[in-house]
Protein backbone atom coordinates (compact mmCIF):
# COMPACT_ATOMS: atom_id res chain seq x y z
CA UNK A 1 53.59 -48.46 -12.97
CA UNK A 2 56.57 -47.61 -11.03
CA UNK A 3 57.20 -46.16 -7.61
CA UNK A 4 58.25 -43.36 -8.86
CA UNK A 5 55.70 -42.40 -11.01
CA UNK A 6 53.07 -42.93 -8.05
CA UNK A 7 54.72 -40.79 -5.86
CA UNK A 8 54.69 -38.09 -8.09
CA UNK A 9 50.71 -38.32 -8.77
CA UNK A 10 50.04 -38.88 -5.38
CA UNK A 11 52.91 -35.45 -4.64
CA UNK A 12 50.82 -33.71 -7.81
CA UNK A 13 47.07 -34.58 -6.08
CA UNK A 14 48.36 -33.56 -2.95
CA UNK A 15 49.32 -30.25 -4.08
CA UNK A 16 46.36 -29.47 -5.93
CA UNK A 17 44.11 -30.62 -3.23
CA UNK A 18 46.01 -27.77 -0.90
CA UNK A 19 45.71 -25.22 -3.36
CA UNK A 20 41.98 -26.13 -3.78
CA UNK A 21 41.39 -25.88 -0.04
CA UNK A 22 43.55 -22.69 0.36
CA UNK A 23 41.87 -20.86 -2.46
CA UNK A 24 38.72 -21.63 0.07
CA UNK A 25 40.01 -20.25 3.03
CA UNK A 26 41.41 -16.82 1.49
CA UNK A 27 38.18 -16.48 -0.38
CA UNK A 28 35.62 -13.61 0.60
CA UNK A 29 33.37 -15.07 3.41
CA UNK A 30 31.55 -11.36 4.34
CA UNK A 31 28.28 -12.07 4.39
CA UNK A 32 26.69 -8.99 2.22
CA UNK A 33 22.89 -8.45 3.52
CA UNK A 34 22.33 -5.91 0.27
CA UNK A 35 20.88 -8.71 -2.33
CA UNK A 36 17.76 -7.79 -1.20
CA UNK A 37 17.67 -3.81 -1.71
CA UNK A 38 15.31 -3.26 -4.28
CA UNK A 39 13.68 -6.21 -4.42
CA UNK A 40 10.10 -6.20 -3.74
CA UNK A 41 8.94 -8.23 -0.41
CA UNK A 42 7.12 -11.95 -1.76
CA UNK A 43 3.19 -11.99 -0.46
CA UNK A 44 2.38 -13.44 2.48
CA UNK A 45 -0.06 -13.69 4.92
CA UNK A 46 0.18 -14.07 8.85
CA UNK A 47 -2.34 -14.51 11.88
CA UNK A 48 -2.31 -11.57 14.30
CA UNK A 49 -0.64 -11.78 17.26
CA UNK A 50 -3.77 -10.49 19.39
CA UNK A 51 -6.47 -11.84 17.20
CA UNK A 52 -6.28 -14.82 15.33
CA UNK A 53 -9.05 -13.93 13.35
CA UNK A 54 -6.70 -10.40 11.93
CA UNK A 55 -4.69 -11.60 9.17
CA UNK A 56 -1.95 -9.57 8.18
CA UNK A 57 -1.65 -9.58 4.23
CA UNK A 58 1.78 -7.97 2.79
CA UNK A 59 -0.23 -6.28 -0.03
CA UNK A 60 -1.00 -4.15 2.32
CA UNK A 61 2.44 -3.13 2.67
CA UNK A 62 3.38 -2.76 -1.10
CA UNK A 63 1.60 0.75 -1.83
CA UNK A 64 2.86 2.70 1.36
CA UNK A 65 5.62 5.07 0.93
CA UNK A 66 7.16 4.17 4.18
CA UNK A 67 6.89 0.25 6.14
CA UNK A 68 9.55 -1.28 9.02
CA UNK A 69 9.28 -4.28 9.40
CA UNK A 70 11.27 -5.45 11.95
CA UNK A 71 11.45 -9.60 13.17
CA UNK A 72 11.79 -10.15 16.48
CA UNK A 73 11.11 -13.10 19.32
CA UNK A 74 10.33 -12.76 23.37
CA UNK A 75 13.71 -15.72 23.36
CA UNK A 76 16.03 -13.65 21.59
CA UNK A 77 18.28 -11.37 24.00
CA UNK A 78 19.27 -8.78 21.40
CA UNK A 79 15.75 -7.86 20.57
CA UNK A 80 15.41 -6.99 24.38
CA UNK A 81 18.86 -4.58 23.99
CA UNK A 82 16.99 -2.97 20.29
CA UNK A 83 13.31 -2.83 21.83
CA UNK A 84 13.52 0.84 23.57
CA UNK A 85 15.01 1.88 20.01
CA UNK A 86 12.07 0.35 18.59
CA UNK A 87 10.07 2.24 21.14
CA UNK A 88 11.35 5.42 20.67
CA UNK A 89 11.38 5.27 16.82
CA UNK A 90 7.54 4.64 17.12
CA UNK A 91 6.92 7.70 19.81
CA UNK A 92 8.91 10.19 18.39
CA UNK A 93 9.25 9.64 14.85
CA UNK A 94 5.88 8.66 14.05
CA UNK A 95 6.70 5.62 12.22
CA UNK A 96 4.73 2.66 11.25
CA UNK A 97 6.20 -0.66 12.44
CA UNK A 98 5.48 -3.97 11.40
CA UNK A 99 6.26 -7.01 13.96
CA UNK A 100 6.73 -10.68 13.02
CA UNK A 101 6.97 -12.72 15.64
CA UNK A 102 9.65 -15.51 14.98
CA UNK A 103 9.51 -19.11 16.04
CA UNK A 104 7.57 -18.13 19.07
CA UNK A 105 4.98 -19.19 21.86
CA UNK A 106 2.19 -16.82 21.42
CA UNK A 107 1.87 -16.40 25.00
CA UNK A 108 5.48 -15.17 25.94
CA UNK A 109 5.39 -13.04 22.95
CA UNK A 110 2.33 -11.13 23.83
CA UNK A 111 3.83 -11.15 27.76
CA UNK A 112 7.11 -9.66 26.50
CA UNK A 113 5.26 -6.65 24.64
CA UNK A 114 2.82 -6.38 28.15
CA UNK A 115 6.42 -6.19 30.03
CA UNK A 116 8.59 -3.74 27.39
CA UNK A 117 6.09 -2.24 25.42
CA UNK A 118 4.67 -2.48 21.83
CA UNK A 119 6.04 -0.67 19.06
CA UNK A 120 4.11 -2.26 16.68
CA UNK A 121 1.47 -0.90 14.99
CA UNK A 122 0.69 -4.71 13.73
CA UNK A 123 1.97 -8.23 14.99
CA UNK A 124 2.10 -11.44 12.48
CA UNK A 125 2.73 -14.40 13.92
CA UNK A 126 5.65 -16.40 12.13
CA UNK A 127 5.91 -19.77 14.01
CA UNK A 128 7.35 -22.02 11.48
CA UNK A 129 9.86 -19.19 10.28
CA UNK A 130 8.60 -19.47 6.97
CA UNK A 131 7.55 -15.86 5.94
CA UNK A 132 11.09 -14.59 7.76
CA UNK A 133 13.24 -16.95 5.34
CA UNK A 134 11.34 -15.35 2.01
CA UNK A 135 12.06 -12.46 3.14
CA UNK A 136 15.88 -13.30 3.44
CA UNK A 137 15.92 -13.61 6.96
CA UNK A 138 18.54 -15.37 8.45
CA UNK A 139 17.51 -15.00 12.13
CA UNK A 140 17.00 -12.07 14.73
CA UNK A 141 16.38 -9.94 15.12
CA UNK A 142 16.21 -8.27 11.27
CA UNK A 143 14.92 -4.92 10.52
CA UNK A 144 13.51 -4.23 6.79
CA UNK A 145 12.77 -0.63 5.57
CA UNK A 146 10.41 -0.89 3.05
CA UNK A 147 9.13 2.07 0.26
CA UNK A 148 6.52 0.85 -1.85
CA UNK A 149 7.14 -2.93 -0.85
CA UNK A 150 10.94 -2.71 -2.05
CA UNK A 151 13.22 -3.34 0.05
CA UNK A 152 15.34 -0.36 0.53
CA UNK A 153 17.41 -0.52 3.56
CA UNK A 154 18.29 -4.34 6.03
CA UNK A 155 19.79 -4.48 9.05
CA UNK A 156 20.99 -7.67 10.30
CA UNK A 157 20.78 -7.55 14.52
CA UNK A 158 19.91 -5.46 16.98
CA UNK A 159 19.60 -1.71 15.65
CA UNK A 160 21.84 0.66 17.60
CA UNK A 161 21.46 5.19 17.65
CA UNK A 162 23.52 5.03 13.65
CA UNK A 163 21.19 2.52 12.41
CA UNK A 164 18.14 4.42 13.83
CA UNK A 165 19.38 7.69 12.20
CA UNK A 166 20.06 5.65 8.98
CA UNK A 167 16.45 4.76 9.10
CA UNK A 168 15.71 8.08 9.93
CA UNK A 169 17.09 9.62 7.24
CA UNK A 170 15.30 7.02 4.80
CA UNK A 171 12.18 8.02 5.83
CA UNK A 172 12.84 12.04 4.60
């Protein structure tokens, strides 16, 4: 094979390479948290936070009109900025929240709820992650609304005053 014939495979390869690469850099990268809306939650079962002999079983969750389940750690600086919002949501609203503690020492998780309050009306422990990640958790904190153990609303981060009137208005 000639030189010229080379060059123009390796100028052909070259070409489609860079469109191959540039098609991947235009495409869509927004991560889209709504493939779980409407799903129901998978089972699982966690120790509670206070009593290792409470185990907190998600069919408990599955026939209650109304469930937030919001994952949280005492490491993770935006669950400090979201926890009066939690707070507040409990106090005033009425609402039932569910806690799971992520990836955390027991000790400074029960210390940070002794220090800022607990808006938790239960606390699973989730030290390996393992129960976050089936629910599609892809790290904190994450807020689930939950009707009937479906899925209905996900916030990714901390909640802010439009995310707590989006719940809000869920729950009605």
């Amino acid at each position: 094979m000639n030189i010229r014939y080379r060059i123009i495979i390796l100028t052909v390869t070259l070409l489609i390479i860079f469109a191959l690469f540039l098609k991947v850099l235009n495409s869509n990268k927004v991560y889209q948290p709504n493939h779980m809306i409407g799903k129901k939650i998978s089972e699982f079962v966690l120790e509670d936070l206070f009593d290792k002999k409470i185990k907190i079983n998600s069919k408990e969750l599955l026939d209650k009109d109304f469930v937030v389940i919001n994952i949280w750690a005492s490491w993770c600086i935006p669950c400090r900025v979201e926890h009066p919002l939690l707070i507040n949501l409990k106090n005033n609203n009425q609402i039932n929240i569910i806690g799971i503690n992520y990836k955390d020492e027991r000790m400074n998780a029960k210390n940070f709820l002794k220090t800022y309050g607990n808006p938790y009306q239960l606390v699973g422990v989730d030290s390996n992650g393992e129960v976050s990640i089936q629910l599609g958790a892809y790290g904190v904190p994450e807020t689930y609304v939950l009707n009937k153990g479906k899925i209905i609303f996900k916030n990714i981060g901390p909640l802010n005053e439009d995310i707590v009137t989006k719940i809000l208005q869920l729950k009605k």
